[in-house]
Protein backbone atom coordinates (compact mmCIF):
# COMPACT_ATOMS: atom_id res chain seq x y z
CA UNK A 1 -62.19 -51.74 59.90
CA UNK A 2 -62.42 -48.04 59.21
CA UNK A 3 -60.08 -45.54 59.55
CA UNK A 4 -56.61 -46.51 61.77
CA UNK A 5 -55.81 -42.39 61.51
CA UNK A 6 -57.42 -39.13 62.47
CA UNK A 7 -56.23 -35.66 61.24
CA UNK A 8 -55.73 -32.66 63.84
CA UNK A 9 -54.57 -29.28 63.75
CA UNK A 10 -51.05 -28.77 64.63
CA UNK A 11 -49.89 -25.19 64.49
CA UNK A 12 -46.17 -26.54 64.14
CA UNK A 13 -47.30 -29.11 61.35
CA UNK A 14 -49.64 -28.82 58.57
CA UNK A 15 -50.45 -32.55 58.94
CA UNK A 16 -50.97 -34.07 62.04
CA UNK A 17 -52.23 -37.48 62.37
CA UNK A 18 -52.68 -39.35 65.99
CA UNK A 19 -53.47 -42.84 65.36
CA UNK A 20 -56.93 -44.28 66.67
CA UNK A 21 -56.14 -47.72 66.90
CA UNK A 22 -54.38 -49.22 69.77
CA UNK A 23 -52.30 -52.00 68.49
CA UNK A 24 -49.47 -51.35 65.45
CA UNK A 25 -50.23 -55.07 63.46
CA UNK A 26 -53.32 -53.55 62.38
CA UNK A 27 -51.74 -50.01 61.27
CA UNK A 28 -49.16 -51.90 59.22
CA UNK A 29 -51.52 -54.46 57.83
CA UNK A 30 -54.11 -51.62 56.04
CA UNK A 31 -51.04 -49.25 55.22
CA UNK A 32 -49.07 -52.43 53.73
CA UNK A 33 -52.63 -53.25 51.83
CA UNK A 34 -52.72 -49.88 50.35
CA UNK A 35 -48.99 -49.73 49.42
CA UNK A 36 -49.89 -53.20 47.38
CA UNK A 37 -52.83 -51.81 45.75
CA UNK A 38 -50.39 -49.05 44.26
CA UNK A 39 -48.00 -51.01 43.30
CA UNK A 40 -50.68 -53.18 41.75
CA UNK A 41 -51.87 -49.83 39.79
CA UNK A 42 -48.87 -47.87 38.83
CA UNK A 43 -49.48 -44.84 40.61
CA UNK A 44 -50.26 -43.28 44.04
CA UNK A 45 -54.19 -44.31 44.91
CA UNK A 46 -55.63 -40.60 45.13
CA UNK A 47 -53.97 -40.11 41.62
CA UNK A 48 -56.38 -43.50 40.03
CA UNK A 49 -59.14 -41.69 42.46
CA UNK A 50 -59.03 -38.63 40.84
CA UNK A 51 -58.12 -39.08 36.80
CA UNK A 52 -61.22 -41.28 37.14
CA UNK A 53 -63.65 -38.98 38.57
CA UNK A 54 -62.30 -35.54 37.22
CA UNK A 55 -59.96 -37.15 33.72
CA UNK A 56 -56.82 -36.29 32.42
CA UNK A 57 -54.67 -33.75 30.78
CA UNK A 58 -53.21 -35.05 27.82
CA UNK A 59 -51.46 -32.65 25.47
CA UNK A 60 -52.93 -29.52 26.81
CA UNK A 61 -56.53 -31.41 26.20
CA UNK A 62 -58.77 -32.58 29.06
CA UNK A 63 -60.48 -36.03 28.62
CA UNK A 64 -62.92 -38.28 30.52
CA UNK A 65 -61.26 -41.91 31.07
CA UNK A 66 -61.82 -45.02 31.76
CA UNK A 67 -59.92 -47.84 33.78
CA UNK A 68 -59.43 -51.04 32.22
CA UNK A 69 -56.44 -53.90 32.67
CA UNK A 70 -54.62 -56.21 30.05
CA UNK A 71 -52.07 -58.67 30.10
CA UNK A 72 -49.24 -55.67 30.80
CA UNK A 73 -51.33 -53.76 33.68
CA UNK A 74 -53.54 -50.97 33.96
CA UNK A 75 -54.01 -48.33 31.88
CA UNK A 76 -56.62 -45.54 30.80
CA UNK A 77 -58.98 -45.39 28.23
CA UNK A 78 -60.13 -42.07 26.66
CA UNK A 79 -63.88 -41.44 26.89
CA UNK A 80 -64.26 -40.23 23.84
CA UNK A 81 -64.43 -43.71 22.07
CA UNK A 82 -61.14 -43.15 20.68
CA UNK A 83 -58.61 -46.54 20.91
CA UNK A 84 -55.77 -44.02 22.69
CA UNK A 85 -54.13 -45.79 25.76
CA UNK A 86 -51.62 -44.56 28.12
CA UNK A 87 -50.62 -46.44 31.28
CA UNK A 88 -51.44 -45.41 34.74
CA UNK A 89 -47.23 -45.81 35.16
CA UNK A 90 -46.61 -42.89 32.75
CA UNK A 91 -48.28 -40.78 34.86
CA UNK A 92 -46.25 -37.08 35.04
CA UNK A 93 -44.94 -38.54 31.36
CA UNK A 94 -47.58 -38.66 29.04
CA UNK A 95 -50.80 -37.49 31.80
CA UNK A 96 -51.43 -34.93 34.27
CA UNK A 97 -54.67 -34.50 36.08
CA UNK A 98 -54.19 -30.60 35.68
CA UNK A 99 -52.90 -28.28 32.68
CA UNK A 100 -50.42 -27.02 34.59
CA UNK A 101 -48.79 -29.71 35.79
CA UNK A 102 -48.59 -28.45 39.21
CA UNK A 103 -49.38 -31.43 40.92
């Protein structure tokens, strides 16, 4: 279906939205889709989207990661061929996507 939301400049708000589609079913259908696949995750979607395309900060360290699922949910996978797991739900715990945990 596309996108149900278009950004605009606002000078009173830094984000605007007006919506593009004309009837609310379909608005709450996608937005209650994505709210699922969250929940189905452990954390926000543009958090997965990111640790998978730019890593992690573990430690102080930045790794490459991969996604994988078991039995008790998602979780990551360092790149580095080491057997070190953390859980996409420990996310501003035991991960950060940057070293200064600013996000």
């Amino acid at each position: 279906m596309g996108r149900l939301t278009k950004k605009i400049k606002n000078p009173k708000y830094s984000n605007d939205y007006v919506m593009l589609c004309a009837h609310d079913y379909h608005i709450l259908n996608k937005l209650g889709h994505l709210e699922d696949l969250e929940e189905q995750l452990g954390c926000p979607l543009d958090v997965y989207i990111k640790a998978t395309i730019y890593g992690v900060v573990v430690d102080g360290v930045h790794f490459y990661v991969t996604f994988n699922k078991d039995e008790d949910g998602y979780y990551f996978l360092l790149s580095n061929g080491s057997a070190w797991r953390f859980r996409t739900t420990s996310y501003k715990n035991t991960w950060w996507l940057k070293y200064d945990r600013s996000e």
